[in-house]
N, C-alpha and C. Protein backbone atom coordinates (compact mmCIF):
# COMPACT_ATOMS: atom_id res chain seq x y z
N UNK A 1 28.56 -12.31 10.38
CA UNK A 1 28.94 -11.04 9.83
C UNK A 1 28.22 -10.78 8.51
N UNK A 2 28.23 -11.74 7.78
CA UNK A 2 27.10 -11.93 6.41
C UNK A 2 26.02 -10.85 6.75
N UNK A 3 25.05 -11.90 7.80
CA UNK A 3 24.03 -11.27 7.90
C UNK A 3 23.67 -9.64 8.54
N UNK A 4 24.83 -9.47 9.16
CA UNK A 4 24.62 -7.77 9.45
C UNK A 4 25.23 -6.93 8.01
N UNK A 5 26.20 -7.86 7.52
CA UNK A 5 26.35 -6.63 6.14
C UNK A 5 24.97 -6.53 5.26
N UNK A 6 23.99 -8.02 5.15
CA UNK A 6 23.06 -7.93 4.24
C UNK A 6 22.10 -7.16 4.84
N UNK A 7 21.64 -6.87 6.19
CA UNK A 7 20.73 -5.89 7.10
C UNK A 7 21.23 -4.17 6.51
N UNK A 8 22.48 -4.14 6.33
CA UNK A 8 23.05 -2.92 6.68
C UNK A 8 22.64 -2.20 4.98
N UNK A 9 22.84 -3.07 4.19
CA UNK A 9 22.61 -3.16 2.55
C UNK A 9 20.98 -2.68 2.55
N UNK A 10 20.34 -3.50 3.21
CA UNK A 10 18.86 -3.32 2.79
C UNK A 10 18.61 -1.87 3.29
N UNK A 11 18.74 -1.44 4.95
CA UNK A 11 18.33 -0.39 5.37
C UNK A 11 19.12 0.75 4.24
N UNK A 12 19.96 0.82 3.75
CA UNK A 12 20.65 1.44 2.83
C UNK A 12 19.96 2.11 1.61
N UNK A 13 19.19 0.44 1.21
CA UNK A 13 19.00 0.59 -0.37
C UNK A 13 17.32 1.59 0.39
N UNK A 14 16.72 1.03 1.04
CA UNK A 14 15.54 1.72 1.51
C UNK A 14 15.30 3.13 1.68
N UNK A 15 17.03 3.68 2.40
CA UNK A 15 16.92 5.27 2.61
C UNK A 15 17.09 5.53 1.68
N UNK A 16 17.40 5.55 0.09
CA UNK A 16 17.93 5.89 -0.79
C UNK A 16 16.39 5.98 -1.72
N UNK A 17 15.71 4.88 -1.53
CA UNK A 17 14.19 4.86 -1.97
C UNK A 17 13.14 5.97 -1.68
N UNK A 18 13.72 6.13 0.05
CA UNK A 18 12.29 7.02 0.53
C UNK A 18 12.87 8.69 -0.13
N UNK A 19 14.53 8.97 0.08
CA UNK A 19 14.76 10.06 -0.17
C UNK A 19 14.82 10.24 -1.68
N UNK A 20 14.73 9.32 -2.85
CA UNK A 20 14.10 9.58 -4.54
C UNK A 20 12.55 9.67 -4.55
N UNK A 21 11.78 9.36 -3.85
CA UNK A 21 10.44 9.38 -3.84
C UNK A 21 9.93 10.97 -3.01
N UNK A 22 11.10 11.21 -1.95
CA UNK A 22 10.62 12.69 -1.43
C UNK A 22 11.04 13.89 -2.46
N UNK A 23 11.87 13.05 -2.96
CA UNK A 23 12.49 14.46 -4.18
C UNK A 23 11.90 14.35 -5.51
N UNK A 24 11.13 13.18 -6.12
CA UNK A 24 10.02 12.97 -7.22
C UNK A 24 8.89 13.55 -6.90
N UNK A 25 8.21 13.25 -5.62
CA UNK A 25 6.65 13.87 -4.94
C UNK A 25 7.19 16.00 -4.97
N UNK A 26 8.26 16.37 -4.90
CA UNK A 26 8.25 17.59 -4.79
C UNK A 26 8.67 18.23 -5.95
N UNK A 27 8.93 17.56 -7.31
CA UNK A 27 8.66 17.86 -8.68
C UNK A 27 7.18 18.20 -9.41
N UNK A 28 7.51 18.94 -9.80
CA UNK A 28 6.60 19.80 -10.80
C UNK A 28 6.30 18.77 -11.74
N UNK A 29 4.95 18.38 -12.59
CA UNK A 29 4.39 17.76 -13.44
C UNK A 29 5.64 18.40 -15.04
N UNK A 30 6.03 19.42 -15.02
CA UNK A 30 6.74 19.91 -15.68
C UNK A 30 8.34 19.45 -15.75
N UNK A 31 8.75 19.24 -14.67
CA UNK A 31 10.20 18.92 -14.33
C UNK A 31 10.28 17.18 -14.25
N UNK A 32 8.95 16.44 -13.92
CA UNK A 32 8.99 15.28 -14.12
C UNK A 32 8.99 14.84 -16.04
N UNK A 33 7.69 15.81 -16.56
CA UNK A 33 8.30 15.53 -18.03
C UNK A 33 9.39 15.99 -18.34
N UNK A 34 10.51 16.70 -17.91
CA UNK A 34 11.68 16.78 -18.38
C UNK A 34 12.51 15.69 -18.26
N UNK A 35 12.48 15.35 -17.20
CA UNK A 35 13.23 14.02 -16.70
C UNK A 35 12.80 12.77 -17.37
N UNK A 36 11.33 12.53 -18.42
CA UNK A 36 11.01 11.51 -19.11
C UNK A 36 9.83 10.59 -18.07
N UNK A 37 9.46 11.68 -17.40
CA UNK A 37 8.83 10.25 -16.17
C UNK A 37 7.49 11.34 -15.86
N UNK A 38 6.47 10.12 -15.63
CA UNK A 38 4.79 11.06 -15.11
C UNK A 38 4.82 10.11 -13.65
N UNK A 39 3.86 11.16 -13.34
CA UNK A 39 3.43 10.73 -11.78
C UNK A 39 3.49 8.56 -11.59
N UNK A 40 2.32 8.40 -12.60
CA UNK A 40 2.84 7.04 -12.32
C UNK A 40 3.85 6.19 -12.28
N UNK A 41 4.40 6.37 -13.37
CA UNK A 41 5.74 5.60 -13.22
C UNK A 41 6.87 5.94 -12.25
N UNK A 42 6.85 6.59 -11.70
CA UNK A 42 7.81 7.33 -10.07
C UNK A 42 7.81 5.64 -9.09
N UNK A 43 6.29 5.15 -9.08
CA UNK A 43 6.24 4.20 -7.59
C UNK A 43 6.68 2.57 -8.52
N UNK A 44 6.67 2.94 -9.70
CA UNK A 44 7.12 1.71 -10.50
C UNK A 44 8.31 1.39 -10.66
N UNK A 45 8.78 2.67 -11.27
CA UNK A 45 10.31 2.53 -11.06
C UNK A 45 11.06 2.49 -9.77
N UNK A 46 10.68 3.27 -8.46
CA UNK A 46 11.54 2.97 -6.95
C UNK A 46 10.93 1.46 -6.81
N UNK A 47 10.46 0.94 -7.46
CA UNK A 47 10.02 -0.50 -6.76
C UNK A 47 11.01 -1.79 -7.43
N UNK A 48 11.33 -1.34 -8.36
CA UNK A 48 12.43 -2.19 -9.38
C UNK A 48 13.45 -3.08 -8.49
N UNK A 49 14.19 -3.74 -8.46
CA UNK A 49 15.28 -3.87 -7.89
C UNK A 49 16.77 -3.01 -8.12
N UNK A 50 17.61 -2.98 -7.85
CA UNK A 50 18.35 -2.12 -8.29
C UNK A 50 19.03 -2.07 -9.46
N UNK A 51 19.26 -3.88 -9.85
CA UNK A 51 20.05 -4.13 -10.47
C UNK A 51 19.39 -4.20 -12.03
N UNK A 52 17.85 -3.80 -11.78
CA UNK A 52 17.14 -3.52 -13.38
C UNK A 52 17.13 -1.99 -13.16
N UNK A 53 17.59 -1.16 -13.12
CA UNK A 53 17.18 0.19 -12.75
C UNK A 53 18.42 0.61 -14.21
């Protein structure tokens, strides 16, 4: 049972990755400097683990 909760966790944390990265890629260079963040740092920060975020 472990191992399907830890499967169920990962596919989780993943959809949560691709759908902050579809909603960063469709920000404005403008709305990303509002938020404190440029194009690069977007694939740096979804790559973090969660628990440094």
């Amino acid at each position: 049972m472990r191992a399907w909760r830890t499967l169920v966790d990962i596919v989780r944390v993943r959809r949560e990755r691709s759908r902050a990265r579809l909603q960063l890629a469709a920000m404005t260079e403008r709305e990303l400097l509002d938020c404190g963040m440029t194009r690069s740092e977007i694939e740096y920060e979804l790559r973090k683990p969660r628990r440094q975020r």
